[in-house]
N, C-alpha and C. Protein backbone atom coordinates (compact mmCIF):
# COMPACT_ATOMS: atom_id res chain seq x y z
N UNK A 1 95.67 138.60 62.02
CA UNK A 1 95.69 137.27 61.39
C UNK A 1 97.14 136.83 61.21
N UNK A 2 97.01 135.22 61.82
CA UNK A 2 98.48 135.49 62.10
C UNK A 2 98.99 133.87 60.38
N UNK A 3 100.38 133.89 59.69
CA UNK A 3 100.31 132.63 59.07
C UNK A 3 101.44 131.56 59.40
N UNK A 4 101.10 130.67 59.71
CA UNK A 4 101.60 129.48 59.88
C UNK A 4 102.57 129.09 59.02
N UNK A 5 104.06 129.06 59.09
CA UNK A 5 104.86 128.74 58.07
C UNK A 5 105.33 126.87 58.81
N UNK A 6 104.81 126.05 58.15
CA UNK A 6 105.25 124.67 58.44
C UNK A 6 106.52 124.69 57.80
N UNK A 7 107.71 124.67 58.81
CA UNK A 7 109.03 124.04 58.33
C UNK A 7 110.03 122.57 58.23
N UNK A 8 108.79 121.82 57.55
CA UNK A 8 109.02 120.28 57.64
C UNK A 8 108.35 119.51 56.02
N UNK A 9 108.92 118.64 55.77
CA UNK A 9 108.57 117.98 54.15
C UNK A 9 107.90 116.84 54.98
N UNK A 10 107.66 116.65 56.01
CA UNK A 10 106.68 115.54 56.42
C UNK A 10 105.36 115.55 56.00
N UNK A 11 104.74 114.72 55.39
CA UNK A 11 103.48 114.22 55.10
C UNK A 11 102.54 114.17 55.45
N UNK A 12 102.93 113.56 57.10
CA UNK A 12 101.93 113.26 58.26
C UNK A 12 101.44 114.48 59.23
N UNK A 13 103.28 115.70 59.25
CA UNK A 13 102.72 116.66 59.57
C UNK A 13 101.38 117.48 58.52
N UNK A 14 101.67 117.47 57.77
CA UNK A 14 101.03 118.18 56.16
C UNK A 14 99.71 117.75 57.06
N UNK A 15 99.24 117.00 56.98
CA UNK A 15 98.05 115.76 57.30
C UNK A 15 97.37 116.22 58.14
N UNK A 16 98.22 116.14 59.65
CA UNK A 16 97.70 116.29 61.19
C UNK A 16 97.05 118.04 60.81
N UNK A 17 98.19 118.51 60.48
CA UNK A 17 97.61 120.42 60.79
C UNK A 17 96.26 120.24 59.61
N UNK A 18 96.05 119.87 58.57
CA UNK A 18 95.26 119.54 57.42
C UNK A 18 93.47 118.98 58.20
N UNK A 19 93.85 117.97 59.02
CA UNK A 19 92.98 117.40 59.56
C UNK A 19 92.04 118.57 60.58
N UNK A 20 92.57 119.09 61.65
CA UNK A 20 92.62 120.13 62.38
C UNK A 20 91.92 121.51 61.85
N UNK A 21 91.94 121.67 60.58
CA UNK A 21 91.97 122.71 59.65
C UNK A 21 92.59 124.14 59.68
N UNK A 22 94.02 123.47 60.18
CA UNK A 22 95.23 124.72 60.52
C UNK A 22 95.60 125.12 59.30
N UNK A 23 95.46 126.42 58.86
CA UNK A 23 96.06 126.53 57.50
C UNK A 23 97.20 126.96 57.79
N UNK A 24 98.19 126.08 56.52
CA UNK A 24 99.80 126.84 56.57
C UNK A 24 100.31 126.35 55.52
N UNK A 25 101.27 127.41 55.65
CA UNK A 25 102.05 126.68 54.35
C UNK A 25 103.30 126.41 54.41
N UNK A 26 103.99 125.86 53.62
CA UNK A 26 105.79 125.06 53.84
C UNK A 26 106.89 125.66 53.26
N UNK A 27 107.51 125.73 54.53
CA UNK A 27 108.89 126.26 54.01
C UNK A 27 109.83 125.13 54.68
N UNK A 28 110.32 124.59 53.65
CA UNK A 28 111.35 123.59 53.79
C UNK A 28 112.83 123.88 54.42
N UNK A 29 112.98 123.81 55.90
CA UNK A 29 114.75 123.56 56.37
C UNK A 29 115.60 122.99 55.59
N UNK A 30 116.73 123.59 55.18
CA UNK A 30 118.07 123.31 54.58
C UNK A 30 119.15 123.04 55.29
N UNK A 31 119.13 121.88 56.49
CA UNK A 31 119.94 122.09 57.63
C UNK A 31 120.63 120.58 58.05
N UNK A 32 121.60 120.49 58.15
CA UNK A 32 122.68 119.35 58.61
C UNK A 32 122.65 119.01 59.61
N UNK A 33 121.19 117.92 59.45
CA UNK A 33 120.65 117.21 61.42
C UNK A 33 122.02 116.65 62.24
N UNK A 34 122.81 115.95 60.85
CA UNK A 34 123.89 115.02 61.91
C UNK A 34 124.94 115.86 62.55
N UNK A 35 124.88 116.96 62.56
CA UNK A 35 125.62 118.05 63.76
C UNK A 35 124.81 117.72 64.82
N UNK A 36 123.59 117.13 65.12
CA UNK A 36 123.26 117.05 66.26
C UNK A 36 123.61 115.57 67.00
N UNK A 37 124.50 115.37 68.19
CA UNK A 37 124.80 114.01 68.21
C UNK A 37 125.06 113.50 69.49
N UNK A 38 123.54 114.32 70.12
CA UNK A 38 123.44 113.98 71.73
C UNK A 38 123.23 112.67 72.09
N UNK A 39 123.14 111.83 72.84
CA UNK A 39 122.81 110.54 73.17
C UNK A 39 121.22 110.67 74.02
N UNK A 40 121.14 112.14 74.29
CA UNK A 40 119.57 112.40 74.60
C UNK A 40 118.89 112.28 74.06
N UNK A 41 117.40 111.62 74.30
CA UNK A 41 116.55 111.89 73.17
C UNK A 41 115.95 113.29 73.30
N UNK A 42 115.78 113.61 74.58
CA UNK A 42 114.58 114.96 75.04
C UNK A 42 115.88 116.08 74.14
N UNK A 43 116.68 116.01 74.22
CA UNK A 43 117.92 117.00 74.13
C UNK A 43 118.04 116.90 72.52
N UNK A 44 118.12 116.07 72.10
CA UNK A 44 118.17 115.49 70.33
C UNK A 44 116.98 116.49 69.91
N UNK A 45 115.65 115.76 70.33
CA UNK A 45 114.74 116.64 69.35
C UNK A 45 114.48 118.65 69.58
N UNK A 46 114.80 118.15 70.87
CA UNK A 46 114.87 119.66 71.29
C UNK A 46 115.89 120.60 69.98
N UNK A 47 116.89 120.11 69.77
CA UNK A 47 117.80 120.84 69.08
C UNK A 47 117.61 120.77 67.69
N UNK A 48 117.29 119.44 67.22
CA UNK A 48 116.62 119.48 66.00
C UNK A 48 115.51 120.34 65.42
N UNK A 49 114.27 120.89 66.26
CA UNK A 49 113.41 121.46 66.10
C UNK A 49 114.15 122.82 65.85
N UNK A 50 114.99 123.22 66.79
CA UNK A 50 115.72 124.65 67.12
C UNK A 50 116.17 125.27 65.60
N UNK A 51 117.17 124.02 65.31
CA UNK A 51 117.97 124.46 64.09
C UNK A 51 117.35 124.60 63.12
N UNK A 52 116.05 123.76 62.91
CA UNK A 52 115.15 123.66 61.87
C UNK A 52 114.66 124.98 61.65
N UNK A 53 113.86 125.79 62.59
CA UNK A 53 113.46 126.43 62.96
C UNK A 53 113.75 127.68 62.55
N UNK A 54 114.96 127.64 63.12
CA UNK A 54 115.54 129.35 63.27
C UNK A 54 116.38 129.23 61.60
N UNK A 55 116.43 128.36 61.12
CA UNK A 55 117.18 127.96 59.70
C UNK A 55 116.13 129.27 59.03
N UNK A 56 114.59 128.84 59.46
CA UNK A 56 113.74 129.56 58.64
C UNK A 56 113.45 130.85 58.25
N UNK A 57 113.57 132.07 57.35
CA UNK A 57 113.49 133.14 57.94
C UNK A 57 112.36 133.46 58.33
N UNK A 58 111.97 134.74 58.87
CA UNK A 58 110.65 135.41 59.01
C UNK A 58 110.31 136.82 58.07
N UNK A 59 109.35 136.80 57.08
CA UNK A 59 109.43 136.97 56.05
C UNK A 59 108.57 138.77 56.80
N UNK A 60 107.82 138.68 57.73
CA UNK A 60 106.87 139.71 58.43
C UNK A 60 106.29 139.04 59.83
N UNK A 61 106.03 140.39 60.02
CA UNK A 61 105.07 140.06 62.07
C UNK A 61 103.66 139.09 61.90
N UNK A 62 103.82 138.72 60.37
CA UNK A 62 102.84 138.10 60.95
C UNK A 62 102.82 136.42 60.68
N UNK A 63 103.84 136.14 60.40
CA UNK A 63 104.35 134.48 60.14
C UNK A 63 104.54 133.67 61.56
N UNK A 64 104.27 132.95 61.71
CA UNK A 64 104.84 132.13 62.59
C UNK A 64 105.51 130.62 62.19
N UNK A 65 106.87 130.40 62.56
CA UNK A 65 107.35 129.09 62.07
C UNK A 65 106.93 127.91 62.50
N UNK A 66 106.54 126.79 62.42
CA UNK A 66 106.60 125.96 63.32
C UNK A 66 107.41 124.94 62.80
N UNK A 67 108.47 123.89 63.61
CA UNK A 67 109.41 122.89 63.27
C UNK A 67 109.08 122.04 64.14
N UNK A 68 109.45 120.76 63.63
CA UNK A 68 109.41 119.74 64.56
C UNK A 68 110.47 118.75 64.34
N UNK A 69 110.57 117.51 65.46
CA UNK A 69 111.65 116.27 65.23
C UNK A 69 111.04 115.40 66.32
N UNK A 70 111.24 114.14 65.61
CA UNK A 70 110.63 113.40 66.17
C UNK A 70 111.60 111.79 66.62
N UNK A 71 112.00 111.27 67.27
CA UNK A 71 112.54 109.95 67.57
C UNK A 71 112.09 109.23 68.40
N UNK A 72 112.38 107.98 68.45
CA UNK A 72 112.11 106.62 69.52
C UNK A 72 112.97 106.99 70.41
N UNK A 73 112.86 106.21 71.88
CA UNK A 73 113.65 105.94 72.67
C UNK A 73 113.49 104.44 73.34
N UNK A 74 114.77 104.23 73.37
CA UNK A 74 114.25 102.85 73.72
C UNK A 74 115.37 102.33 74.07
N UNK A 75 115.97 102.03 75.86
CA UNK A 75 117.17 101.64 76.27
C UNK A 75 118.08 101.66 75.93
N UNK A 76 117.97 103.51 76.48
CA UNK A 76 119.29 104.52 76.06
C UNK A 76 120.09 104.42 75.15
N UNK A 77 118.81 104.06 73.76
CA UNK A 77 119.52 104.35 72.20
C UNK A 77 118.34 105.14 71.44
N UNK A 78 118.67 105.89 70.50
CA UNK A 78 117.56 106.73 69.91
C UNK A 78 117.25 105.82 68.74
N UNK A 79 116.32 105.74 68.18
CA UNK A 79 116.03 105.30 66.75
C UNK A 79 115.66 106.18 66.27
N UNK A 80 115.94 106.18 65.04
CA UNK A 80 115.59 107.38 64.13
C UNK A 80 115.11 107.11 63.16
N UNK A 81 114.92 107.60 61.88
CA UNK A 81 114.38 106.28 60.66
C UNK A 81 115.48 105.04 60.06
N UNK A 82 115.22 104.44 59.77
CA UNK A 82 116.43 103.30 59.97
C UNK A 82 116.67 103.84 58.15
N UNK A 83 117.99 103.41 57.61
CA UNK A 83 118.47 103.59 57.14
C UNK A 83 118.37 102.29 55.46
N UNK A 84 118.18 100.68 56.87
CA UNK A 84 118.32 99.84 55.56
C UNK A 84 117.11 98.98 55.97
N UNK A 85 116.91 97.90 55.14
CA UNK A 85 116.59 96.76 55.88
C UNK A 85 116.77 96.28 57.11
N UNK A 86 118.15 95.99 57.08
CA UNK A 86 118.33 95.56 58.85
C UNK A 86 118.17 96.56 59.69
N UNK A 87 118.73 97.75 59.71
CA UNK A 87 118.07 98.83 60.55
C UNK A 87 116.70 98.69 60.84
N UNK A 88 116.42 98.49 60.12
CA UNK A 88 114.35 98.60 60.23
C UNK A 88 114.56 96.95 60.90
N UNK A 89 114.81 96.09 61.03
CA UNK A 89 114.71 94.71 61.48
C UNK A 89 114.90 94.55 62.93
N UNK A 90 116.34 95.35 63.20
CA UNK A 90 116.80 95.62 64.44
C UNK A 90 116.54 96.21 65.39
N UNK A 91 115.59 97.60 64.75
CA UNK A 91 114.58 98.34 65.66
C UNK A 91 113.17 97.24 66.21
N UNK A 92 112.60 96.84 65.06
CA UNK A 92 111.46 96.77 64.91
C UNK A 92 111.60 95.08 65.96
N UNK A 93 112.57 94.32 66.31
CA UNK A 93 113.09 93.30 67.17
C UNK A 93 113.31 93.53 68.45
N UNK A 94 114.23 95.08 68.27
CA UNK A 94 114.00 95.41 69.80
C UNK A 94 112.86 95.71 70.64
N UNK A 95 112.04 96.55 69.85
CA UNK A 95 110.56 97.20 70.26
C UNK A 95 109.01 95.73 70.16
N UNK A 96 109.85 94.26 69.74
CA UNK A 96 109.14 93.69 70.32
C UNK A 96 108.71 93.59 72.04
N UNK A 97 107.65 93.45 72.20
CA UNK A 97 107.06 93.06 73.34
C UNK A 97 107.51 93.97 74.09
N UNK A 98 108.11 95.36 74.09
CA UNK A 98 108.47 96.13 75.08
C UNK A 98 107.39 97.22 74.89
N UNK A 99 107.76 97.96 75.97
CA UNK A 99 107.41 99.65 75.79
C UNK A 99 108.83 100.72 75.36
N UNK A 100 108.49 101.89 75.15
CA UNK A 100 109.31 102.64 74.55
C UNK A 100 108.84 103.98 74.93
N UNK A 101 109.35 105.23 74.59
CA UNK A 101 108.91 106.61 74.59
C UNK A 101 108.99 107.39 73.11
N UNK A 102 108.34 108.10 72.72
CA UNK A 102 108.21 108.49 71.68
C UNK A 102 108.30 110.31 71.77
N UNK A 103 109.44 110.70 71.11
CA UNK A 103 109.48 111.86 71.62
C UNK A 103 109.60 113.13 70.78
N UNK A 104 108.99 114.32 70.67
CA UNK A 104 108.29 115.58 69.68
C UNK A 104 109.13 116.59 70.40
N UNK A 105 109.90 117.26 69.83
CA UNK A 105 110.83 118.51 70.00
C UNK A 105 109.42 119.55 69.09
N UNK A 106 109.24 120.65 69.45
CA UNK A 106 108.12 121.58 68.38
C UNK A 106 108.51 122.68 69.29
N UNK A 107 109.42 123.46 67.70
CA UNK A 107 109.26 125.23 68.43
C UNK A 107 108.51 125.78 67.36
N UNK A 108 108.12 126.69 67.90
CA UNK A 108 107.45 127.88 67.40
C UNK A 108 107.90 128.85 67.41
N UNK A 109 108.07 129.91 66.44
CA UNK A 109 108.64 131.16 66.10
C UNK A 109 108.58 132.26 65.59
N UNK A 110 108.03 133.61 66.43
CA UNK A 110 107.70 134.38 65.53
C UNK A 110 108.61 135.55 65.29
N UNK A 111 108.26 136.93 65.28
CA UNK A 111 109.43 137.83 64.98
C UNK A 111 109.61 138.29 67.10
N UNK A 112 108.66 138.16 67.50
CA UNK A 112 108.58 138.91 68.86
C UNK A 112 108.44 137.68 70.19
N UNK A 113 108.19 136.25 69.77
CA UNK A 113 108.04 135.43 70.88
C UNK A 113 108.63 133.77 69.98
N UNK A 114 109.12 133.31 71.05
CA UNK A 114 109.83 131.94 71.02
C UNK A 114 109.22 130.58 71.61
N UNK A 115 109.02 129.67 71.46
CA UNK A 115 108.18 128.69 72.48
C UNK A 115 108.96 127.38 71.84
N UNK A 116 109.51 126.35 72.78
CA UNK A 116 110.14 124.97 72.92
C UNK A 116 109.41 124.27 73.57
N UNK A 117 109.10 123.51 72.88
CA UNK A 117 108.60 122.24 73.75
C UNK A 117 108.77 120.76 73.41
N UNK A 118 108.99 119.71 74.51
CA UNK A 118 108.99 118.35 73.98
C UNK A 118 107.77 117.73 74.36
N UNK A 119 107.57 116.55 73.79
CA UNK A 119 106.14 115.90 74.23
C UNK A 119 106.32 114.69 73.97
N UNK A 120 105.81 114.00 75.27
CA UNK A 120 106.74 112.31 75.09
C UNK A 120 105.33 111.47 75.31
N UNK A 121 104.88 110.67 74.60
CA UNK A 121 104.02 109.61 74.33
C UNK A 121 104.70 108.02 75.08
N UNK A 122 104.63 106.98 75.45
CA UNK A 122 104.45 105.99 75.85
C UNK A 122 103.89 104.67 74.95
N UNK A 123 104.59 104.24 74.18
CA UNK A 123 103.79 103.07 73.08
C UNK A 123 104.41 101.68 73.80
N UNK A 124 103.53 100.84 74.01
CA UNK A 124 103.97 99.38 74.27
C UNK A 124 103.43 98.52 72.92
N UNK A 125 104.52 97.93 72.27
CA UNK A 125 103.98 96.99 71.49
C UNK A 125 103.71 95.29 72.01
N UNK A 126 102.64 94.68 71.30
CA UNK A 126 102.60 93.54 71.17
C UNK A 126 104.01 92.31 70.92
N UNK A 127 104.40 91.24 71.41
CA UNK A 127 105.19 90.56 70.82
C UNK A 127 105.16 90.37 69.71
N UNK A 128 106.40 90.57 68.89
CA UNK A 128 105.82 90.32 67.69
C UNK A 128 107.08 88.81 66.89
N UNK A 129 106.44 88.07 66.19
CA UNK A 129 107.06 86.90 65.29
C UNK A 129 108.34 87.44 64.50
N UNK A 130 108.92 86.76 64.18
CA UNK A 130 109.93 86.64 63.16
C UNK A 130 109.14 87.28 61.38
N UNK A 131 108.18 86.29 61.32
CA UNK A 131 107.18 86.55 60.21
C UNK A 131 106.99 87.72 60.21
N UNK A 132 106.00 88.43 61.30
CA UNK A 132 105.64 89.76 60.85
C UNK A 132 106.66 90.70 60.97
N UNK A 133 107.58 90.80 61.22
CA UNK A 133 108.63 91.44 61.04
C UNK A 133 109.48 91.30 59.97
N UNK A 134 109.66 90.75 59.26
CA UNK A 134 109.89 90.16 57.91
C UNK A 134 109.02 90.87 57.04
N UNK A 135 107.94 90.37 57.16
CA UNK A 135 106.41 90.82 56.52
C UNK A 135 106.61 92.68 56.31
N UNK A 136 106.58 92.86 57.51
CA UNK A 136 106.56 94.54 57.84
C UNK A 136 108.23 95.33 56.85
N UNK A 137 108.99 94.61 56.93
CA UNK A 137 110.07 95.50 56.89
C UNK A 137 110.70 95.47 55.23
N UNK A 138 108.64 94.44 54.73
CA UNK A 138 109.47 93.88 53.27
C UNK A 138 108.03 95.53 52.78
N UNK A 139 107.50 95.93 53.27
CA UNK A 139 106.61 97.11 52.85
C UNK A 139 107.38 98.80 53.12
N UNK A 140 107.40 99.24 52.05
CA UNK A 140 107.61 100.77 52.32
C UNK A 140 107.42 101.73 53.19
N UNK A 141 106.79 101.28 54.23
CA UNK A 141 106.21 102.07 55.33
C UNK A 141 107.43 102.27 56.42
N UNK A 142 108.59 101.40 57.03
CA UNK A 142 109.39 101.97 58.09
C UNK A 142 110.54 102.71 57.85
N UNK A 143 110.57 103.13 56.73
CA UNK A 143 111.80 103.65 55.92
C UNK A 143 111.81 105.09 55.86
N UNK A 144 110.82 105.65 56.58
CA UNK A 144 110.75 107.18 56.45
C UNK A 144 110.03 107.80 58.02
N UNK A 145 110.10 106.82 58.97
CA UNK A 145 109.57 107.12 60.41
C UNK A 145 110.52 106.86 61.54
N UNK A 146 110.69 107.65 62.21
CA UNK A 146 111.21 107.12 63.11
C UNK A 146 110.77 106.04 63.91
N UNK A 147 111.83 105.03 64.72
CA UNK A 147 111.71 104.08 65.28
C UNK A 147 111.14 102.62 63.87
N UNK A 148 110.83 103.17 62.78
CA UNK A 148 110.72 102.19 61.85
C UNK A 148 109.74 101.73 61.95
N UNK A 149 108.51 102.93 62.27
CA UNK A 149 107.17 101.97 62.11
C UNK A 149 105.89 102.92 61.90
N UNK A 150 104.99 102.87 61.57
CA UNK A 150 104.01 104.11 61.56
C UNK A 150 102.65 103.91 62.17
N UNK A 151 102.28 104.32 63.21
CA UNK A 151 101.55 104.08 64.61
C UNK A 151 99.69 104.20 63.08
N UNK A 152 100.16 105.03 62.39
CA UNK A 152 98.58 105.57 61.64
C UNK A 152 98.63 104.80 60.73
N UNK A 153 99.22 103.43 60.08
CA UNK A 153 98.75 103.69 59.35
C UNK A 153 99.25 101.18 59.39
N UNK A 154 99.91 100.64 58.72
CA UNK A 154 100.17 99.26 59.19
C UNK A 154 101.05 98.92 60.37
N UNK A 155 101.44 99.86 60.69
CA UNK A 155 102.07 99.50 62.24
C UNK A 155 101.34 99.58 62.97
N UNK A 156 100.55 99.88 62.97
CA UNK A 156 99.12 100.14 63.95
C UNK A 156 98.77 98.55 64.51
N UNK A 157 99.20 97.40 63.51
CA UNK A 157 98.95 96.33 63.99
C UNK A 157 99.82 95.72 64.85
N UNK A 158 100.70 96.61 65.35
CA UNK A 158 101.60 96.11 66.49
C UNK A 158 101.35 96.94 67.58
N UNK A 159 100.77 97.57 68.14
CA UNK A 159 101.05 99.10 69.08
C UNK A 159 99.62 98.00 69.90
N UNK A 160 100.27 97.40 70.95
CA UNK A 160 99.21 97.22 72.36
C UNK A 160 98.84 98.26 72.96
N UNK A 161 99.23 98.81 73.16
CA UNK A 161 98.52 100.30 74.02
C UNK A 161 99.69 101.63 73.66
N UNK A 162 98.98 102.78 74.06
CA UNK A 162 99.83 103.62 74.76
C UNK A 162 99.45 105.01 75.51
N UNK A 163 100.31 105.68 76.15
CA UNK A 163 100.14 106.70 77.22
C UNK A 163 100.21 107.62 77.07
N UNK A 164 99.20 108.97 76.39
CA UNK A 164 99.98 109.97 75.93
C UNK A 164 99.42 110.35 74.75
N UNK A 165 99.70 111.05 73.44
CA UNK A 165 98.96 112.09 72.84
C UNK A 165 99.28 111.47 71.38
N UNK A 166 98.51 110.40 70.96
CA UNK A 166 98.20 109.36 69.88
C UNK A 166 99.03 110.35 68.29
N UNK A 167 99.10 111.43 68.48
CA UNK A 167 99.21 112.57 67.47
C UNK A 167 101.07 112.93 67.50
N UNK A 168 101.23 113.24 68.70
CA UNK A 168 102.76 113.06 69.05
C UNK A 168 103.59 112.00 68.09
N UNK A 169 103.13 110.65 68.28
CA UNK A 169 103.65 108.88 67.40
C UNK A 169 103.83 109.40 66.63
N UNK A 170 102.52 109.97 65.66
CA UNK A 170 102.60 110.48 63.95
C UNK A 170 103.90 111.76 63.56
N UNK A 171 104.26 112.34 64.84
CA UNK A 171 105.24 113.18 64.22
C UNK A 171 104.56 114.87 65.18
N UNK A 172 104.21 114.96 65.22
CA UNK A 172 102.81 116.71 66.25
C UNK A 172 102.17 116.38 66.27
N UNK A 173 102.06 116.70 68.51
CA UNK A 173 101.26 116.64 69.54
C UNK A 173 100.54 118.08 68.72
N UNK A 174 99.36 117.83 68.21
CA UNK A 174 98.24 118.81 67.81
C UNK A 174 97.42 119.87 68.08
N UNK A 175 97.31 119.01 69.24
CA UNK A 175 95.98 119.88 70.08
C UNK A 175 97.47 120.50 71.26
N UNK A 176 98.53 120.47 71.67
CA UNK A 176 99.60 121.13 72.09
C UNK A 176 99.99 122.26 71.16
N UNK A 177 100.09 122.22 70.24
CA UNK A 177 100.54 123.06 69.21
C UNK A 177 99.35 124.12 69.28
N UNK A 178 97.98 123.56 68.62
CA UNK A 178 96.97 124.67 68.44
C UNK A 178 97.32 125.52 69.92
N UNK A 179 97.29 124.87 71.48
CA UNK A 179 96.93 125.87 72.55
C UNK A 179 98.11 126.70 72.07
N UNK A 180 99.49 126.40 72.14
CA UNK A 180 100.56 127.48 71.96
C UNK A 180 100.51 128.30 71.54
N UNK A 181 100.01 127.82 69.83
CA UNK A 181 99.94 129.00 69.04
C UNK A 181 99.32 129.79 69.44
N UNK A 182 97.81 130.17 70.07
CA UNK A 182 97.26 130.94 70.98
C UNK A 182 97.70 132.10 71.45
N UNK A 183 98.75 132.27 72.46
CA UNK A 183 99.86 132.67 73.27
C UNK A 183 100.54 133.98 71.58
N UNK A 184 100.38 133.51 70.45
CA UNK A 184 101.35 134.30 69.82
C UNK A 184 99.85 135.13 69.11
N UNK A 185 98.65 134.99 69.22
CA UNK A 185 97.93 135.79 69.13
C UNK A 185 97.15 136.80 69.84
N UNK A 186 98.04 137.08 70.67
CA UNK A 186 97.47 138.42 71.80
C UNK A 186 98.33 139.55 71.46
């Protein structure tokens, strides 16, 4: 029996593994993201997850860590959670009427095996008004997501389609994670 140490204060992760009925529990990273300051996104979350990760200890053989990081991409600039108002304005302006990539760094870690992976989703939003963008950026919701918007929950009313693993947007590709973990139970 193996236990799941979630190394993230995210919510949504809390949620997704919750939903799933992954039991685990949290151990919070103590780690200085802005050392990371690639202009990659695949390369950004990749390293973010890493540091998160290995920050964590392993307490016995039978823990496994899991970390994650999550950002926008969107003509070769990362968004990350915006910072102010206009941050959230400026994202949420650019990602009118376009598409974008949405991208999940998730390692896994135990005392005897290692696993990296990224997982990139595809979101096209709707055009969106002056108004609802206004509207949107006057609510608490883009201030703690990357790209400044939250696919689960009122941003949902902007997202025209997308390509790719609906679970990834929220922060963990899910059903990616469960197969992995797999692999550390043989």
């Amino acid at each position: 029996m193996t236990d799941l140490i979630l190394g993230s204060s995210s919510p949504r992760r809390q949620a997704i593994l919750q939903q799933v009925k992954q039991p685990f529990t949290i151990r919070k990273p103590d780690v200085d993201e802005s050392v990371i300051t690639t202009p990659n996104p695949v390369e950004k979350v990749e390293q973010l997850a890493t540091i998160k990760g290995r920050h964590i200890p392993i307490k016995n053989n039978q823990e496994i860590i899991l970390s994650a990081d999550t950002v926008v991409g969107f003509d070769n600039q990362i968004f990350e959670k915006p910072r102010t108002q206009e941050d959230a304005y400026q994202m949420m302006k650019q990602l009118s009427g376009q598409s974008h990539a949405v991208f999940t760094g998730v390692i896994l870690r135990s005392n005897g095996h290692e696993d990296l992976f990224v997982e990139r989703t595809d979101v096209e939003f709707w055009p969106l008004t002056e108004q609802e963008i206004y509207w949107y950026i006057q609510t608490d919701e883009p201030y703690d997501k990357a790209g400044a918007y939250g696919i689960q929950s009122i941003g949902a009313r902007f997202v025209k389609q997308i390509h790719g693993d609906y679970y990834n947007v929220m922060g963990l590709p899910i059903s990616q994670v469960i197969r992995r973990l797999q692999a550390f139970n043989t």
